[in-house]
C-alpha atoms as a PDB file:
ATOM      1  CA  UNK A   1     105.210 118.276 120.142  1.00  0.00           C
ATOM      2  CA  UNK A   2     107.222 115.985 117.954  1.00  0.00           C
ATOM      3  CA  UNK A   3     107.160 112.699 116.655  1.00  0.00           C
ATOM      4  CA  UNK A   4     110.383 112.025 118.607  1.00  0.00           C
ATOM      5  CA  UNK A   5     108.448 113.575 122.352  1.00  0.00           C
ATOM      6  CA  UNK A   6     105.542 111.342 121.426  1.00  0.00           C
ATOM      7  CA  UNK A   7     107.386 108.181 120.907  1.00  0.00           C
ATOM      8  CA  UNK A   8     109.792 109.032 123.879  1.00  0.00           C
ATOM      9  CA  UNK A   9     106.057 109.238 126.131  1.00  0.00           C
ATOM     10  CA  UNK A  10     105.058 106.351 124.665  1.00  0.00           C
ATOM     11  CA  UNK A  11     107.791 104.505 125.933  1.00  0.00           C
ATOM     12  CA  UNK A  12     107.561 106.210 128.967  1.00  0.00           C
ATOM     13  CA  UNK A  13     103.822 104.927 129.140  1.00  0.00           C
ATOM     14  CA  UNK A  14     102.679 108.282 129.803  1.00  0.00           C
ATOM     15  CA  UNK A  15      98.757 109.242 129.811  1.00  0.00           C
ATOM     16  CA  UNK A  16      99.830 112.300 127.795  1.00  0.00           C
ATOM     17  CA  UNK A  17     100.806 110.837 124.765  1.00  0.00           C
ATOM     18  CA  UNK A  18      97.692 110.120 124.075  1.00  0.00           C
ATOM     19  CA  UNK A  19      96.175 113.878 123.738  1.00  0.00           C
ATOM     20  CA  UNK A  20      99.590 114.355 122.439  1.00  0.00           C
ATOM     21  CA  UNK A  21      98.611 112.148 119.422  1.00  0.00           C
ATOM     22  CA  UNK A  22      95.123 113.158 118.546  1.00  0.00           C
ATOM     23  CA  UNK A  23      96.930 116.931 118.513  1.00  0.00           C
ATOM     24  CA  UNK A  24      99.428 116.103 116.051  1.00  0.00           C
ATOM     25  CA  UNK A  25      97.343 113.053 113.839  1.00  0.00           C
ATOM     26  CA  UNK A  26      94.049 113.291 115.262  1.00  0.00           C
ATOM     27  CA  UNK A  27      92.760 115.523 112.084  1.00  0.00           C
ATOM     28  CA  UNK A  28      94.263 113.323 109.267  1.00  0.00           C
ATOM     29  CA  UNK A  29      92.958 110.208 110.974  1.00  0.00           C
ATOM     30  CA  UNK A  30      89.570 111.196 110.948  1.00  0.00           C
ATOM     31  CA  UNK A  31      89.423 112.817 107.774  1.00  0.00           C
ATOM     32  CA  UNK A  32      90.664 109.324 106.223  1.00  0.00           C
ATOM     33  CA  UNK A  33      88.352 107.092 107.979  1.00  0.00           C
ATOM     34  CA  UNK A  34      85.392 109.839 107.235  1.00  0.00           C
ATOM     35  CA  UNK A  35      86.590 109.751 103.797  1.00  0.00           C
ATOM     36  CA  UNK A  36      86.081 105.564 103.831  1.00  0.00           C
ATOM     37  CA  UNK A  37      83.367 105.224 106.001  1.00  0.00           C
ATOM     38  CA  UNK A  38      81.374 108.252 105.324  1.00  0.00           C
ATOM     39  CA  UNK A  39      80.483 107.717 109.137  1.00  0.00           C
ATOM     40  CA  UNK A  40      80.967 110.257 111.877  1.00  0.00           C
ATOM     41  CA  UNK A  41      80.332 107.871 114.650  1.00  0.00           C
ATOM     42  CA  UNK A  42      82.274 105.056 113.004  1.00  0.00           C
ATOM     43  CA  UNK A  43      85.560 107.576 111.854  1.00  0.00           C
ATOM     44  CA  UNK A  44      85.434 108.831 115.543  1.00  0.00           C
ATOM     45  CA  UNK A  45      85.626 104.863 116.867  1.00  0.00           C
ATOM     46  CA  UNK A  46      88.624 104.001 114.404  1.00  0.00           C
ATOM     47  CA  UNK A  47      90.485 107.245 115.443  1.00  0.00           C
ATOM     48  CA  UNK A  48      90.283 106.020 119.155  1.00  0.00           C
ATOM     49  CA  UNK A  49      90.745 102.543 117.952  1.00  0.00           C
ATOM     50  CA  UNK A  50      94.035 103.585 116.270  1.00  0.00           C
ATOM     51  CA  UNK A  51      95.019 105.146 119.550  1.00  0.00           C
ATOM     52  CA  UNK A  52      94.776 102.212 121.562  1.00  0.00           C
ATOM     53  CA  UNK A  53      96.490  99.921 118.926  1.00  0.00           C
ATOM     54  CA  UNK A  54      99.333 102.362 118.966  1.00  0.00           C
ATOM     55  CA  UNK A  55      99.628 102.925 122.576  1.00  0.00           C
ATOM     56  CA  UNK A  56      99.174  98.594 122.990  1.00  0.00           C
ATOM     57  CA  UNK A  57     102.071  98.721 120.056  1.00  0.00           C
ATOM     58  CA  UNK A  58     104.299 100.921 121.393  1.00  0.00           C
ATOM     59  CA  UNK A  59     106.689  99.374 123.396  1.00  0.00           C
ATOM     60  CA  UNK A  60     107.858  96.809 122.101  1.00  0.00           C
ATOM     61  CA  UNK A  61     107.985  98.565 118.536  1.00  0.00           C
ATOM     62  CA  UNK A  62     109.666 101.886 118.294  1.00  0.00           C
ATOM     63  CA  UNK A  63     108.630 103.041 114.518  1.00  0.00           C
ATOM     64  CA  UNK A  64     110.833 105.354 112.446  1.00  0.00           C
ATOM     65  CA  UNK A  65     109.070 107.390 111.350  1.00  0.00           C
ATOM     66  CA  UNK A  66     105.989 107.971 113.292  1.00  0.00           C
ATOM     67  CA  UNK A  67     103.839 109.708 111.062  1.00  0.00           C
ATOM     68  CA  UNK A  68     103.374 106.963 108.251  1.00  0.00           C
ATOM     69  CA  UNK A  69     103.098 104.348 111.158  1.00  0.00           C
ATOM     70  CA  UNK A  70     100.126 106.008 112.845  1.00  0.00           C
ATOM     71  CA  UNK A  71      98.222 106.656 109.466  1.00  0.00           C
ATOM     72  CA  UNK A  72      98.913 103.127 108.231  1.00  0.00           C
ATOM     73  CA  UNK A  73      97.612 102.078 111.389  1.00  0.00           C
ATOM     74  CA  UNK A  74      94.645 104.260 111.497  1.00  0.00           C
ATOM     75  CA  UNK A  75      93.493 103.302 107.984  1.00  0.00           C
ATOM     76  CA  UNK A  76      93.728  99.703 108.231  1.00  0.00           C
ATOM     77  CA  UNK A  77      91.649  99.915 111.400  1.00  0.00           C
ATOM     78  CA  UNK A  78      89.306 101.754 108.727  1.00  0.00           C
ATOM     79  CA  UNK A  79      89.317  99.389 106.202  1.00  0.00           C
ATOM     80  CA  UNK A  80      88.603  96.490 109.072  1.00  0.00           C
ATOM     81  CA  UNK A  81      85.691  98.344 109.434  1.00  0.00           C
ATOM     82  CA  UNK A  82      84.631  99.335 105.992  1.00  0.00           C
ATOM     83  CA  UNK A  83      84.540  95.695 105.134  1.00  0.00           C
ATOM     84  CA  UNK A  84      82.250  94.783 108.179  1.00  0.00           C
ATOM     85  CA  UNK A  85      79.883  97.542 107.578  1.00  0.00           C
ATOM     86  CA  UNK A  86      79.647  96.629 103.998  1.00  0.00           C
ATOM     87  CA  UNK A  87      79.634  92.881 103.390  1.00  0.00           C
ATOM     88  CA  UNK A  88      76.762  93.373 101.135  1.00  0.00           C
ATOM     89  CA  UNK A  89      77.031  96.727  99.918  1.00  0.00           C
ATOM     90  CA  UNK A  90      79.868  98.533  97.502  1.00  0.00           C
ATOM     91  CA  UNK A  91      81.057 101.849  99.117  1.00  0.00           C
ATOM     92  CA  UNK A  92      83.196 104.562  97.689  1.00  0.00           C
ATOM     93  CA  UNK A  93      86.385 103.274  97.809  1.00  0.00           C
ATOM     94  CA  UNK A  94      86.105  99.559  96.526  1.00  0.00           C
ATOM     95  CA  UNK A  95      85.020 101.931  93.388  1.00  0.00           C
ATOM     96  CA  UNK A  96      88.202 103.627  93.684  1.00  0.00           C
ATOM     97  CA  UNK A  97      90.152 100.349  94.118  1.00  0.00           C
ATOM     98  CA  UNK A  98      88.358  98.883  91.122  1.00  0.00           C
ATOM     99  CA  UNK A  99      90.099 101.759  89.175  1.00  0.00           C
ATOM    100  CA  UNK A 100      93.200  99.836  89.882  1.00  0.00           C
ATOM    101  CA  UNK A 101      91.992  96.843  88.700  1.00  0.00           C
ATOM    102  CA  UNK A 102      92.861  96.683  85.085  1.00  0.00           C
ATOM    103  CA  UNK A 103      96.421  98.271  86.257  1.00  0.00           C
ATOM    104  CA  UNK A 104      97.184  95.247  88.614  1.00  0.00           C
ATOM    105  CA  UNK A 105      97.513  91.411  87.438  1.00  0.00           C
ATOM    106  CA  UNK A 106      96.033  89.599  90.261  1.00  0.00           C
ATOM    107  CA  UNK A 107      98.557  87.059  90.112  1.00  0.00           C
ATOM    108  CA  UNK A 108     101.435  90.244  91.168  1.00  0.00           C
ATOM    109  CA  UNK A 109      98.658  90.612  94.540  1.00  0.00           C
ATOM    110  CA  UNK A 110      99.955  86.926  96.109  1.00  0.00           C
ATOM    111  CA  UNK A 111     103.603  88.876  96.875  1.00  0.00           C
ATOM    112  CA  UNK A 112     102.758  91.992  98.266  1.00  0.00           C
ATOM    113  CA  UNK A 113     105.821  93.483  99.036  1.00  0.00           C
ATOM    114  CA  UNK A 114     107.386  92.704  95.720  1.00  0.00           C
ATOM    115  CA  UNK A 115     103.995  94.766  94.607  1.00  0.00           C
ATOM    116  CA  UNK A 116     104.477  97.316  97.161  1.00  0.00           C
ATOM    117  CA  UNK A 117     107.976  98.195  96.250  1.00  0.00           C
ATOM    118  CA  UNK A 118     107.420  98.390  92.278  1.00  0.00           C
ATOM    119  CA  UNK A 119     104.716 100.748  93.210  1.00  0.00           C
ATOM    120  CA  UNK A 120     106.734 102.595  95.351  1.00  0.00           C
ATOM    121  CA  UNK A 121     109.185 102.987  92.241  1.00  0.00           C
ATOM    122  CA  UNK A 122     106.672 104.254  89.985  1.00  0.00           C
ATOM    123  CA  UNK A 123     105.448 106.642  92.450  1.00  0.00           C
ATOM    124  CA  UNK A 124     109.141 108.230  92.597  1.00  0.00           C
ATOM    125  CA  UNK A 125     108.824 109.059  89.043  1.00  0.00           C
ATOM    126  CA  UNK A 126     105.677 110.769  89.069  1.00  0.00           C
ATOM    127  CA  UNK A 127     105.732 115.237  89.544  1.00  0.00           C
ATOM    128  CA  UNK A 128     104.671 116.120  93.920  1.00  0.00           C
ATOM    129  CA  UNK A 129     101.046 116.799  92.410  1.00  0.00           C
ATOM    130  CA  UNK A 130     100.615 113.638  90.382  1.00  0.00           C
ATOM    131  CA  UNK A 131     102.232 111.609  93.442  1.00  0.00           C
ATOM    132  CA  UNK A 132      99.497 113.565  95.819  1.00  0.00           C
ATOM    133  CA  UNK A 133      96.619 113.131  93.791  1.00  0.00           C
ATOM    134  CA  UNK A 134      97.094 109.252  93.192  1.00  0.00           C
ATOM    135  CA  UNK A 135      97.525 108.908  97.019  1.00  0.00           C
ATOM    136  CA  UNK A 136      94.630 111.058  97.773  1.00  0.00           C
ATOM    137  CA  UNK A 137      92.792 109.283  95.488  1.00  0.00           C
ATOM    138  CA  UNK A 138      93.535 105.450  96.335  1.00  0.00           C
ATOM    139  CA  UNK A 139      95.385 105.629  99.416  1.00  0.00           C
ATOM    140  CA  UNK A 140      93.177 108.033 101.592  1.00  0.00           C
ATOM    141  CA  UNK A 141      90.163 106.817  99.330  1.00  0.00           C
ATOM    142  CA  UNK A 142      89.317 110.714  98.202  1.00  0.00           C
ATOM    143  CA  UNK A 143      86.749 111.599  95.655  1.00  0.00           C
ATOM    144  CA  UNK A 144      87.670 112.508  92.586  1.00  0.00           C
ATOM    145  CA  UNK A 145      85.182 115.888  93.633  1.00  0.00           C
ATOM    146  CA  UNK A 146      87.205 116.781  97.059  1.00  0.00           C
ATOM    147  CA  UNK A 147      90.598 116.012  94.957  1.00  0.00           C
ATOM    148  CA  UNK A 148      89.406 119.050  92.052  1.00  0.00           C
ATOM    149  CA  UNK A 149      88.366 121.083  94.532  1.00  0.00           C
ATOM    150  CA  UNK A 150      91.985 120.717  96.613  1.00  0.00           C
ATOM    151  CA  UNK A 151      93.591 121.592  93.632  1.00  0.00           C
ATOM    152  CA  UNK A 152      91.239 123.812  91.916  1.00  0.00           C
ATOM    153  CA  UNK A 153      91.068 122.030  88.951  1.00  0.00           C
ATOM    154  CA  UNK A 154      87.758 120.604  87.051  1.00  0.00           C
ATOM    155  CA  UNK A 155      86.518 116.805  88.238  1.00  0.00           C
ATOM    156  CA  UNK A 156      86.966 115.583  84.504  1.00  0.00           C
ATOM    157  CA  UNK A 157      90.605 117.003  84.771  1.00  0.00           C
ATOM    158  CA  UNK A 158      91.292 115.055  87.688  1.00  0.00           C
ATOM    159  CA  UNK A 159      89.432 112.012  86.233  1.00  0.00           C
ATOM    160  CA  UNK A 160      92.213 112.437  83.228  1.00  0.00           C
ATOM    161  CA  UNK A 161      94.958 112.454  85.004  1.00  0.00           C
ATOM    162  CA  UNK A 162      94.056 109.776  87.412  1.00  0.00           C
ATOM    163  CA  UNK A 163      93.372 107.733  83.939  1.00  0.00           C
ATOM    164  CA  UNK A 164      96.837 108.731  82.746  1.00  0.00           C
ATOM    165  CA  UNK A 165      98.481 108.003  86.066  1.00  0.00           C
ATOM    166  CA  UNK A 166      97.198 104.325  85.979  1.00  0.00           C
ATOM    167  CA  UNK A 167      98.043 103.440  82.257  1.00  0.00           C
ATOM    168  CA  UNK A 168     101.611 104.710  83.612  1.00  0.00           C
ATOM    169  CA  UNK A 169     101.606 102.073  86.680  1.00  0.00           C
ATOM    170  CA  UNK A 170     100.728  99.763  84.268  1.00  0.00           C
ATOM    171  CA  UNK A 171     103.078 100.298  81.789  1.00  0.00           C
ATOM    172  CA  UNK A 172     105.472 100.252  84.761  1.00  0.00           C
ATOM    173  CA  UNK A 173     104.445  97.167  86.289  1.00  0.00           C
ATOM    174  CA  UNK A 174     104.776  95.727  82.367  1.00  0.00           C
ATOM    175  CA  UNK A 175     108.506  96.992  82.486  1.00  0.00           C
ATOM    176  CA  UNK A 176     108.680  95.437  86.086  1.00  0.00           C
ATOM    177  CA  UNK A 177     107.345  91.693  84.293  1.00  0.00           C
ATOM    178  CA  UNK A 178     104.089  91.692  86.195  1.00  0.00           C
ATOM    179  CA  UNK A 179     102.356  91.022  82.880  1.00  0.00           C
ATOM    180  CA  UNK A 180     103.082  88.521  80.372  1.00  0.00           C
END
């Protein structure tokens, strides 16, 4: 079924959407909140959770397209819950997100869209791979191990070119006049 069948039985408040959801998103959505929460129980709860904020969303909303709309729902629901379950504790991908750090002034973090689009214009220069592996790595919150192993390529390799990829946003975000 397509993105276009699901949204029409959405509308349509239809029971079936549901199942019709988890068929077509269900893997991706639990793979990223496994990948954050390194929690079966917990990645099963935010898949379900991501369900029922969709199916409360959808109508009034009608998102085009679906697919980033479900998985940005899906892994905020994940982060909401990363950040309860670890108050105290540093997981796996506040590491990841420290990477960015040094890349990102904070002051640039108060106007997130402005952010959000000057990242979105340095991702647009980068190859399909680099573009993949930078997503992977601090969008879906992947380790740098499951990364080198997806594209058969050593962990330090990966750890280079993740290095390389943020000196690039930075030097972007420099062009942009994010720094001083």
């Amino acid at each position: 079924m397509d993105d276009q069948q699901i949204l029409a039985l959405l509308w349509q408040r239809a029971e079936s959407a549901i199942p019709a959801l988890a068929h077509r998103f269900g893997k991706q959505l639990y793979l990223t909140a496994m990948n954050l929460l390194h929690n079966q129980r917990d990645a099963e709860e935010c898949v379900n959770d991501t369900y029922m904020a969709i199916w409360n969303a959808i109508p009034p909303k009608k998102p085009e397209p679906l697919r980033p709309y479900v998985y940005r729902i899906g892994r905020n629901i994940a982060l909401n819950r990363l950040r309860f379950n670890t108050t105290q504790k540093r997981g796996v991908y506040e590491l990841s997100l420290d990477e960015l750090e040094g890349c990102i002034p904070a002051p640039c973090l108060e106007d997130g869209r402005a952010l959000g689009q000057a990242l979105d214009a340095y991702l647009d220069t980068l190859s399909k791979d680099n573009r993949i592996i930078f997503l992977r790595r601090y969008w879906f919150g992947d380790s740098v191990k499951d990364i080198a192993a997806a594209f058969r390529m050593t962990e330090n390799a990966v750890s280079v070119r993740l290095n390389r990829l943020r000196d690039g946003l930075r030097t972007h975000l420099i062009k942009e006049g994010y720094y001083e």
